[in-house]
Structures are given as structure tokens and as C-alpha cells.
PDB file of N, CA and C in Angstrom:
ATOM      1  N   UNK A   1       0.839  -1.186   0.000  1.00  0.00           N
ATOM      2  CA  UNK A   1       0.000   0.000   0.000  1.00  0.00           C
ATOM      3  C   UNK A   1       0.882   1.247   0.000  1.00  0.00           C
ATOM      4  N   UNK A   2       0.690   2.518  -1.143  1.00  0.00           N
ATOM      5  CA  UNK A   2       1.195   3.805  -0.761  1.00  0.00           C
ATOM      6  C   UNK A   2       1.697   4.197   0.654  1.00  0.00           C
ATOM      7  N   UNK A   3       2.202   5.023   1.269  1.00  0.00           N
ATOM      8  CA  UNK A   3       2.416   5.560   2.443  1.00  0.00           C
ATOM      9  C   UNK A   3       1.974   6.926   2.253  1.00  0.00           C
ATOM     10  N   UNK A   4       1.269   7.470   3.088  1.00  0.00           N
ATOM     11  CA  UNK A   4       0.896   9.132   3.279  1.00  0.00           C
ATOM     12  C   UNK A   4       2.062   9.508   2.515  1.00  0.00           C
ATOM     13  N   UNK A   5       1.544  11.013   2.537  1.00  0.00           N
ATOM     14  CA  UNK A   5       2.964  11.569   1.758  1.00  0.00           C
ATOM     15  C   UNK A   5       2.377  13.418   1.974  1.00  0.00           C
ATOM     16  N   UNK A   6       2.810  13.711   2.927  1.00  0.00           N
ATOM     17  CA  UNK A   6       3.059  14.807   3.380  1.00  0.00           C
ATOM     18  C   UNK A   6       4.014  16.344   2.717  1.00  0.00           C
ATOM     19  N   UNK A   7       3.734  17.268   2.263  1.00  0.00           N
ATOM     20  CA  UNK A   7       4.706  18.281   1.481  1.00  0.00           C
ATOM     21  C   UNK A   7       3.890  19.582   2.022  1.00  0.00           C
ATOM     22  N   UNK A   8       5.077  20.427   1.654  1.00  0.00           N
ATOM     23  CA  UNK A   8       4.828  21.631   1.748  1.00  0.00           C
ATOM     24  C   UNK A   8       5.054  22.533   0.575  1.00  0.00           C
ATOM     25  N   UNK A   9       3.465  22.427   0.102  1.00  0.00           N
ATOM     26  CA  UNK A   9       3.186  23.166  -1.506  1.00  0.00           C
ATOM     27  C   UNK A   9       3.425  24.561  -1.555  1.00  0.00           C
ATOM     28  N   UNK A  10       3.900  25.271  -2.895  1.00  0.00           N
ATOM     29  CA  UNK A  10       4.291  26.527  -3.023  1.00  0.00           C
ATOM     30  C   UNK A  10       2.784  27.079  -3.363  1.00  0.00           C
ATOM     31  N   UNK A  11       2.439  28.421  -3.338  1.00  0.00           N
ATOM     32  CA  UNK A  11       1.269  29.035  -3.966  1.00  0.00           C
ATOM     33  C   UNK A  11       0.914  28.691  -4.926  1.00  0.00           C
ATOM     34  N   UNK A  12       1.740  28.616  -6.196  1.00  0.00           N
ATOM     35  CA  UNK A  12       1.705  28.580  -7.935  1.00  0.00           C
ATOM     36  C   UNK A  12       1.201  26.572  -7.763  1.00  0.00           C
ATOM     37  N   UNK A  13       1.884  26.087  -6.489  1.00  0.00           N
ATOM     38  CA  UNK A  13       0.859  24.691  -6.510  1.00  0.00           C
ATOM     39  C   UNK A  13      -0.156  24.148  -6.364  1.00  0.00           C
ATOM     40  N   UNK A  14      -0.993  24.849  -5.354  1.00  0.00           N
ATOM     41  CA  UNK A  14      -2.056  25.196  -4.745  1.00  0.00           C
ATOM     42  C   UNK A  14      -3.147  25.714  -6.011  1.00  0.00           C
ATOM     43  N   UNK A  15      -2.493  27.211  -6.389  1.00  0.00           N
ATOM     44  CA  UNK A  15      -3.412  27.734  -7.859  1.00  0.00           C
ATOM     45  C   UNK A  15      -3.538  26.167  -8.485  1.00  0.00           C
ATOM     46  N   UNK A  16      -2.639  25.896  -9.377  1.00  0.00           N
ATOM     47  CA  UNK A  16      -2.508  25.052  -9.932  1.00  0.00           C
ATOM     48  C   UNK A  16      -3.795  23.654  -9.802  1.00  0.00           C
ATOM     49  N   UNK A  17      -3.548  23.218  -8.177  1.00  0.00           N
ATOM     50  CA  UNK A  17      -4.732  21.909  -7.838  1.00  0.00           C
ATOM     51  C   UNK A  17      -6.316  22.723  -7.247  1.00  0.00           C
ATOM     52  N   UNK A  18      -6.212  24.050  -8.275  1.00  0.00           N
ATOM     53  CA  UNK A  18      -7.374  25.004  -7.613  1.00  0.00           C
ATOM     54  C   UNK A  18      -7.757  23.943  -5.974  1.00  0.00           C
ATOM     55  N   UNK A  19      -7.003  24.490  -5.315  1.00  0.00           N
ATOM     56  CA  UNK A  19      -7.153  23.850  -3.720  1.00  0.00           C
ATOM     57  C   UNK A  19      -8.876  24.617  -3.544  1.00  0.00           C
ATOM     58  N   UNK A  20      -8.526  26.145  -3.716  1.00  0.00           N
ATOM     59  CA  UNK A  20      -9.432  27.013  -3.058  1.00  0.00           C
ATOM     60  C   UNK A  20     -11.303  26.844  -3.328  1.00  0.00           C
ATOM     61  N   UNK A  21     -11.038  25.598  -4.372  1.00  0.00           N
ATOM     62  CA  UNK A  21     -12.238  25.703  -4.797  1.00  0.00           C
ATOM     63  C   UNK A  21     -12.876  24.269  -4.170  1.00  0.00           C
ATOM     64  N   UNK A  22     -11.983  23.667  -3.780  1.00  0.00           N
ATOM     65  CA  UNK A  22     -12.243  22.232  -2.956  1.00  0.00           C
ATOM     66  C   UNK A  22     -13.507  22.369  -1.765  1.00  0.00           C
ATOM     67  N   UNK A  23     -13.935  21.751  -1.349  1.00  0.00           N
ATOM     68  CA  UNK A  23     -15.107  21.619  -0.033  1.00  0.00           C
ATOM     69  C   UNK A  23     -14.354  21.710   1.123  1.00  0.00           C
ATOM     70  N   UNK A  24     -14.705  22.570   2.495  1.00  0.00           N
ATOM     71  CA  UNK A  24     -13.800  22.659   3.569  1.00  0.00           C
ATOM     72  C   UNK A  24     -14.440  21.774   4.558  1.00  0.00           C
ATOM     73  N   UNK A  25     -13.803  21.304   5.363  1.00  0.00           N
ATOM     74  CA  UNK A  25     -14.129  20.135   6.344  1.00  0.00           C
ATOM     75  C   UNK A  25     -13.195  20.490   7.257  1.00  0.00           C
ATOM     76  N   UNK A  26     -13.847  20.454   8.933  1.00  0.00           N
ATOM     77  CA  UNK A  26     -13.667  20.954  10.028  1.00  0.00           C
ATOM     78  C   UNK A  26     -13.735  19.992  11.482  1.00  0.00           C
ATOM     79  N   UNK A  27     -13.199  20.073  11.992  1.00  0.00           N
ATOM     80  CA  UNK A  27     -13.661  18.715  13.045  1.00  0.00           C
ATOM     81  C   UNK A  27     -12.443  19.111  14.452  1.00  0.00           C
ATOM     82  N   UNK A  28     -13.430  18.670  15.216  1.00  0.00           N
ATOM     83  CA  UNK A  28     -13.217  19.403  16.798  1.00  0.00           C
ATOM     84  C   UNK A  28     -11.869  18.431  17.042  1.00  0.00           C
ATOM     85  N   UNK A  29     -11.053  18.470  18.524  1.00  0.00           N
ATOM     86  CA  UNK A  29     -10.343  17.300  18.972  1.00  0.00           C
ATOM     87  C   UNK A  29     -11.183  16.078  19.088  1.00  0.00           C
ATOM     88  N   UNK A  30     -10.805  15.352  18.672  1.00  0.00           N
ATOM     89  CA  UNK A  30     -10.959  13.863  18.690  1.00  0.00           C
ATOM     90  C   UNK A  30     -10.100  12.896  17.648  1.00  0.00           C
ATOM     91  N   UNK A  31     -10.674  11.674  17.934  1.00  0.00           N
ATOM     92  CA  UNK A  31      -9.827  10.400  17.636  1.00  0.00           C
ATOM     93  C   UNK A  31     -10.673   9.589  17.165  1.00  0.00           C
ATOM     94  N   UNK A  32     -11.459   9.031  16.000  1.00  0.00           N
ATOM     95  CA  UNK A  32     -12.151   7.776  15.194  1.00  0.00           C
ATOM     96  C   UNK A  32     -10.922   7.216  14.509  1.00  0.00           C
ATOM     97  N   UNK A  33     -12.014   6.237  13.647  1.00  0.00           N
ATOM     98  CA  UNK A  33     -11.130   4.676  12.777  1.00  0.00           C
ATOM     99  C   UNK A  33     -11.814   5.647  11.908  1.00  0.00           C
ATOM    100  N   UNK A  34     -11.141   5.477  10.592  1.00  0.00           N
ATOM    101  CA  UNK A  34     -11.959   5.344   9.393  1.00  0.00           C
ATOM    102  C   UNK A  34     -10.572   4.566   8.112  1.00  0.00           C
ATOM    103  N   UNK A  35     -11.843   4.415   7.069  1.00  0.00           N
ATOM    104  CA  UNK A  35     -11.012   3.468   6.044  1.00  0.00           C
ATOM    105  C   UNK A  35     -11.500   4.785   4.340  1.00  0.00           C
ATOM    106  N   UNK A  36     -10.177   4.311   3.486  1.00  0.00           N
ATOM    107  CA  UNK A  36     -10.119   5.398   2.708  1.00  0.00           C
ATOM    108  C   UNK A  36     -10.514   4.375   1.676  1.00  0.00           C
ATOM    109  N   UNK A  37     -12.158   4.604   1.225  1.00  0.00           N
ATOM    110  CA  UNK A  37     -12.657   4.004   0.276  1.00  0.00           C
ATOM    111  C   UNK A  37     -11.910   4.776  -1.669  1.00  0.00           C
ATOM    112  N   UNK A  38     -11.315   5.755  -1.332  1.00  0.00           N
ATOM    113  CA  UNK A  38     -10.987   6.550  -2.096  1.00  0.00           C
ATOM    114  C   UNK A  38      -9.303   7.484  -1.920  1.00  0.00           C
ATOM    115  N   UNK A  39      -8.750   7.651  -2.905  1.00  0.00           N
ATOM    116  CA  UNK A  39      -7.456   8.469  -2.254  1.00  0.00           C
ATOM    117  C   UNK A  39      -8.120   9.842  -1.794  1.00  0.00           C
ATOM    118  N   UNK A  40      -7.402  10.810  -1.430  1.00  0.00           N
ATOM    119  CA  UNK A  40      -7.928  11.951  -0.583  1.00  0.00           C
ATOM    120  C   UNK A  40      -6.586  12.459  -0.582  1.00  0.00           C
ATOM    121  N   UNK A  41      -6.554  13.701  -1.495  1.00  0.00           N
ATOM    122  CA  UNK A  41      -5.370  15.149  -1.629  1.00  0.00           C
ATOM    123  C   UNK A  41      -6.299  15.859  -0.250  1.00  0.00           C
ATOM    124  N   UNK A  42      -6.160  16.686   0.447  1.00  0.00           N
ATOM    125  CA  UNK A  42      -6.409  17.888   1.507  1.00  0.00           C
ATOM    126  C   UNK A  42      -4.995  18.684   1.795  1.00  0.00           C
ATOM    127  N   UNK A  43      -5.294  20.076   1.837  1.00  0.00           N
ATOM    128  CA  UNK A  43      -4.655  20.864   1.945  1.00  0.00           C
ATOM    129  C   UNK A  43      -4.968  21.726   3.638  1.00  0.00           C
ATOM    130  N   UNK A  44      -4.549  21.440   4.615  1.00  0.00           N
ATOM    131  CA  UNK A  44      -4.672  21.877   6.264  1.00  0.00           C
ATOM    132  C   UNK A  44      -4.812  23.524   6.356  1.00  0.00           C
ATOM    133  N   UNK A  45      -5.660  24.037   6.437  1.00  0.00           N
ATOM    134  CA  UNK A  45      -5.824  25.472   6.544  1.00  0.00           C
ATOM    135  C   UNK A  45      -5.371  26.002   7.832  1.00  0.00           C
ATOM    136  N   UNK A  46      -5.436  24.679   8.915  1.00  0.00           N
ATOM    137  CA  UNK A  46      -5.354  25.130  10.312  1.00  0.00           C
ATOM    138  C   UNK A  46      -5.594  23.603  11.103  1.00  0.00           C
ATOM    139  N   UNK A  47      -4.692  23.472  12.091  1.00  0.00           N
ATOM    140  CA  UNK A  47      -5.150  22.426  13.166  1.00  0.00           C
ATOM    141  C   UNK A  47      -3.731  21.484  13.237  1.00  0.00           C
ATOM    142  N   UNK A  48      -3.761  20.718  13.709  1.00  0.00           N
ATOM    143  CA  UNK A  48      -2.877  19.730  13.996  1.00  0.00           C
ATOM    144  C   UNK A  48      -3.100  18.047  14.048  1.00  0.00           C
ATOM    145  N   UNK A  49      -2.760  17.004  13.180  1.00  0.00           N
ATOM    146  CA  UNK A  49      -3.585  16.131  12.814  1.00  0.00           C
ATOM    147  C   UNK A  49      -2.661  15.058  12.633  1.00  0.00           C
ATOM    148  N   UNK A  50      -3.080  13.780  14.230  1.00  0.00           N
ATOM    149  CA  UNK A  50      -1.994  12.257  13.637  1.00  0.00           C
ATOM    150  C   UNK A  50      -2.443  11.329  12.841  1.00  0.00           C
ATOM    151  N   UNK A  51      -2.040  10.835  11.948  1.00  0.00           N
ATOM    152  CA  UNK A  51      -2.858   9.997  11.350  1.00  0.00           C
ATOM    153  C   UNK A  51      -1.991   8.266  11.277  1.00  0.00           C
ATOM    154  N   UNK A  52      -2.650   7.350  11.927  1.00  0.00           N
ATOM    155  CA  UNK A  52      -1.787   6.148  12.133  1.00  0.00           C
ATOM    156  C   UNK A  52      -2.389   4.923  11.475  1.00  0.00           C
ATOM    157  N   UNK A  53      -1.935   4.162  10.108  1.00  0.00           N
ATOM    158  CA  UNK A  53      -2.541   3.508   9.814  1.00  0.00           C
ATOM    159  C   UNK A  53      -2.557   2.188   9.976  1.00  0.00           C
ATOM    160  N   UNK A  54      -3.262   1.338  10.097  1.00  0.00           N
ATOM    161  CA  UNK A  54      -3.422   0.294  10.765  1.00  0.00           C
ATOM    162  C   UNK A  54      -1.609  -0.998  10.422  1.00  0.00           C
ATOM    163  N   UNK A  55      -1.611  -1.183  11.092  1.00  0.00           N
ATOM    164  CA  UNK A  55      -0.122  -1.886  11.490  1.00  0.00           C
ATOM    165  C   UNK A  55       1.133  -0.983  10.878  1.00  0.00           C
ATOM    166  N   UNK A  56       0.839   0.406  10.870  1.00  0.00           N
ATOM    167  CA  UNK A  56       2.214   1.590  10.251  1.00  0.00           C
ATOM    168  C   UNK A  56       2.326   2.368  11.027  1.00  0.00           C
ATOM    169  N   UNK A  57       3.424   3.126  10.899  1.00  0.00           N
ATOM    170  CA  UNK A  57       3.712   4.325  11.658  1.00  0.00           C
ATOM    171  C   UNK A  57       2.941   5.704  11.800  1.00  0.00           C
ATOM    172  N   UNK A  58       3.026   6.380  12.622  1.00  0.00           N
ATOM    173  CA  UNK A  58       1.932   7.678  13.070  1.00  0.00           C
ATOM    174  C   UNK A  58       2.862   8.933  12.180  1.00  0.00           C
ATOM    175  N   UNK A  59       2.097   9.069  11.088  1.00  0.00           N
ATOM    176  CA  UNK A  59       2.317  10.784  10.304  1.00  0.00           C
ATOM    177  C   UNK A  59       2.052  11.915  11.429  1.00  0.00           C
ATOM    178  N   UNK A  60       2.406  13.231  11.427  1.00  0.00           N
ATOM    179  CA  UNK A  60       1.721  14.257  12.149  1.00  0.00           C
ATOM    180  C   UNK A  60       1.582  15.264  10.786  1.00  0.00           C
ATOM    181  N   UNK A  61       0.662  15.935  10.537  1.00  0.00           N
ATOM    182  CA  UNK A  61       0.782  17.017   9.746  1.00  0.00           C
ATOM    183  C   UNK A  61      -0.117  18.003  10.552  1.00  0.00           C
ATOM    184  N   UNK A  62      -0.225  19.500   9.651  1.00  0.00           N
ATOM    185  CA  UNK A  62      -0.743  20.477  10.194  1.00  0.00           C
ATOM    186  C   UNK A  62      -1.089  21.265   8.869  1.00  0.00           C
ATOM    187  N   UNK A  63      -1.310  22.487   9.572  1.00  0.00           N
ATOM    188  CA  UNK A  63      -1.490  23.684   8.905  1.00  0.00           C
ATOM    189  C   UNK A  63       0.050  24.129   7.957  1.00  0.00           C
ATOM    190  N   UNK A  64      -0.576  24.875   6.988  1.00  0.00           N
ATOM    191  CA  UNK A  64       0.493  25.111   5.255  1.00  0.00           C
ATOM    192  C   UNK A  64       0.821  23.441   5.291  1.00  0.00           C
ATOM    193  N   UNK A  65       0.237  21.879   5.468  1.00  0.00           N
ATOM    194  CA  UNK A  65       0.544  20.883   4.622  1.00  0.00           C
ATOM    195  C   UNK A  65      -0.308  20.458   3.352  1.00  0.00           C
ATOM    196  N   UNK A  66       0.145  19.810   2.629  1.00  0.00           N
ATOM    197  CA  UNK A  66      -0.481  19.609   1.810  1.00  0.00           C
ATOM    198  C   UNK A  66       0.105  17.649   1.768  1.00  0.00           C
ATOM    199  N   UNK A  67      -1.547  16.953   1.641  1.00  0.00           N
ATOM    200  CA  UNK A  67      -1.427  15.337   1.868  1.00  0.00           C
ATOM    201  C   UNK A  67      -2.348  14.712   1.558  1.00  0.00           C
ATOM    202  N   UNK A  68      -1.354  13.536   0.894  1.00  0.00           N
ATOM    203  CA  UNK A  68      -2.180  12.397   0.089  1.00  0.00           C
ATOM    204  C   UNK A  68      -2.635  11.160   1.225  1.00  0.00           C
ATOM    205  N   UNK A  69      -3.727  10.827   0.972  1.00  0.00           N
ATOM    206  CA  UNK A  69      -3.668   9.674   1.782  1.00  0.00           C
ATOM    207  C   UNK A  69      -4.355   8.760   0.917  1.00  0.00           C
ATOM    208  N   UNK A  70      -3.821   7.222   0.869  1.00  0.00           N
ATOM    209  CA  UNK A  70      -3.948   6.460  -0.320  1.00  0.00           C
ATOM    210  C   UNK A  70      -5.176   5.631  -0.402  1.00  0.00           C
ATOM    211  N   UNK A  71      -5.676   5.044  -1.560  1.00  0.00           N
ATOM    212  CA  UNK A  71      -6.605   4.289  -1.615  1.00  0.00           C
ATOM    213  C   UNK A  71      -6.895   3.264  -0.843  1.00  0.00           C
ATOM    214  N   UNK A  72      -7.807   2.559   0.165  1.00  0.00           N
ATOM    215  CA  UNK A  72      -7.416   1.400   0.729  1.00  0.00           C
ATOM    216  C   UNK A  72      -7.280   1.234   2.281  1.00  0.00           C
ATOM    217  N   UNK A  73      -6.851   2.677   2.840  1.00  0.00           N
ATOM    218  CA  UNK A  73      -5.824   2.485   3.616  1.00  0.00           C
ATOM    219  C   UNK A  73      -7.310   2.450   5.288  1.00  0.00           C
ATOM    220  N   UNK A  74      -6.497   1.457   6.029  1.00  0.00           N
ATOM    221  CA  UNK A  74      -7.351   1.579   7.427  1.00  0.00           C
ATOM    222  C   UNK A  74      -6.737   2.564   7.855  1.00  0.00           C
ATOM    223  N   UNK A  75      -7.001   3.350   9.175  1.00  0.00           N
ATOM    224  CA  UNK A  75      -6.411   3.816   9.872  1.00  0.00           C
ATOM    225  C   UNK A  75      -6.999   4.615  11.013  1.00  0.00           C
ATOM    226  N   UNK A  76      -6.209   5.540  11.851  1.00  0.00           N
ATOM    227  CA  UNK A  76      -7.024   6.088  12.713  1.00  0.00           C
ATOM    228  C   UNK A  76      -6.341   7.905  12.895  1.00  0.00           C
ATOM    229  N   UNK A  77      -7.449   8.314  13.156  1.00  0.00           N
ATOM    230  CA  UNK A  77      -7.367   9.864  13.035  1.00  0.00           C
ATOM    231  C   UNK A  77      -7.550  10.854  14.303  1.00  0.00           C
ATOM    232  N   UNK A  78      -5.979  11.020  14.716  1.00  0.00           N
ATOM    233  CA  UNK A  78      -6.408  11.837  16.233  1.00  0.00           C
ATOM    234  C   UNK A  78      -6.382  13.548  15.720  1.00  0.00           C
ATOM    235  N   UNK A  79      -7.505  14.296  16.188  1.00  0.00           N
ATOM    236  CA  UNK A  79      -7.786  16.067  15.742  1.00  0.00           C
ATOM    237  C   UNK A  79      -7.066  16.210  17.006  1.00  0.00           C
ATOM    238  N   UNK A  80      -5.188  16.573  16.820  1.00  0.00           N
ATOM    239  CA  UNK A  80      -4.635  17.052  18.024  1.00  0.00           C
ATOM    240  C   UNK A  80      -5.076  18.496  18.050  1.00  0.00           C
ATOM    241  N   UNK A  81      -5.532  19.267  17.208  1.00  0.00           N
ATOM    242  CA  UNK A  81      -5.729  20.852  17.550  1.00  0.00           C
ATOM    243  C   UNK A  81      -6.713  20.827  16.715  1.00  0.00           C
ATOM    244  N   UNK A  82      -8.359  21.430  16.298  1.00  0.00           N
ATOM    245  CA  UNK A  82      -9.064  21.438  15.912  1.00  0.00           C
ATOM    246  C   UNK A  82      -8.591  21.974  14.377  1.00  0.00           C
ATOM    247  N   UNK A  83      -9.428  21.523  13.575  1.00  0.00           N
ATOM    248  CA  UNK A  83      -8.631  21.197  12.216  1.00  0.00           C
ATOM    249  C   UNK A  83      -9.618  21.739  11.078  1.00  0.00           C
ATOM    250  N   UNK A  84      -9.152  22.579  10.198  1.00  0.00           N
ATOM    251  CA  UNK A  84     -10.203  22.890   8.700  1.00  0.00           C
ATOM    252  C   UNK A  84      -8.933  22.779   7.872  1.00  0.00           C
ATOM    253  N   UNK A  85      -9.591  21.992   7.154  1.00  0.00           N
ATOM    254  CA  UNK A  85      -9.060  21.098   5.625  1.00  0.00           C
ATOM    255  C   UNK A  85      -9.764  21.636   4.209  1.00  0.00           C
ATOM    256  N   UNK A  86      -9.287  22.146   3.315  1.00  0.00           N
ATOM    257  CA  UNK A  86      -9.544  21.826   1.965  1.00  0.00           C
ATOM    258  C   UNK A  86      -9.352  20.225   1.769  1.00  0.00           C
ATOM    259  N   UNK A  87     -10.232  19.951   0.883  1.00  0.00           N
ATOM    260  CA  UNK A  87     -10.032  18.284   0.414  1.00  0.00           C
ATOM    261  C   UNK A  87     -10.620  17.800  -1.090  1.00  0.00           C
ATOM    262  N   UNK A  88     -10.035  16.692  -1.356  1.00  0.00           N
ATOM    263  CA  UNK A  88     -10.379  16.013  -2.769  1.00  0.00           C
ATOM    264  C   UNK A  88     -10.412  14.832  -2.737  1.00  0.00           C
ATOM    265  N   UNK A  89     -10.902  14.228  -2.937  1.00  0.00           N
ATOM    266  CA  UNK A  89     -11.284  12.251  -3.298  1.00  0.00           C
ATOM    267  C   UNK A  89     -11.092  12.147  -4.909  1.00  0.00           C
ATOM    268  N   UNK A  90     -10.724  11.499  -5.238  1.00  0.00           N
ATOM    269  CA  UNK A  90     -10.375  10.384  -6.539  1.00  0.00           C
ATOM    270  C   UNK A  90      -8.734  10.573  -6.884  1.00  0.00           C
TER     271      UNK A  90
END
């Protein structure tokens, strides 16, 4: 399976994956399971976010990241600092 893949996009990259026009998604501290029926680009507007997938190592990303998370993947999602995301599926 892919591994997350975490970067820190320039502006002209962002224009580029028109981020700004993506759906924003927001979510308090907490910790669920979920499974990625779909890949998922999101771009972190704000918050702090672990993401550990089932038998792998714990990513941390945040705010100015920009991250793939792959088709397939189990895992679990702690909102260390309350979090708004730009995001994309396929």
C-alpha cells in the first residue's frame, strides 16, 4: 500500500490543484477509525492532525501541509488541535 505523503506546496501549486475551490471540512479534537474508500489530496488550513494507519507508523501534519492519503488504507485519526481542511477524493 502507498504511504501518506506529506509536502509543503508553493502558492503557484495550490493555484494550480485550484485547492481554493475544494469543499472545507472541520472537526473538533478527537480520535475515530476510518477506512479510505478513495485516495484523498487535503490541503490543512489550520489544526494539527496524527494519522496512524493500521499496522504503520503515526504521520503528524498540520497547517500550510499539503497530503495524500492512499486508496485502501485503514487507519485512525487523532484532531490534536481542531482542524479545517480543503479536500479532494479520486
Amino acid at each position: 500500500m502507498a504511504a501518506i505523503k506529506v509536502e509543503k506546496p508553493t502558492p503557484e501549486t495550490l493555484k494550480k490543484l485550484g485547492v481554493e475551490k475544494w469543499p472545507v471540512w472541520s472537526k473538533e479534537q478527537s480520535r475515530f477509525d476510518w477506512h479510505y474508500d478513495d485516495r484523498e489530496v487535503c490541503y490543512l488550513l489550520a489544526g494539527r492532525v496524527r494519522v496512524t494507519p493500521a499496522g504503520g507508523q503515526a504521520v503528524e501534519f498540520g497547517a500550510g501541509d499539503l497530503v495524500t492519503l492512499p486508496r485502501g488504507m485503514d487507519c485512525v485519526w487523532e484532531v490534536i488541535e481542531p482542524v479545517r481542511k480543503h479536500y479532494r477524493f479520486g
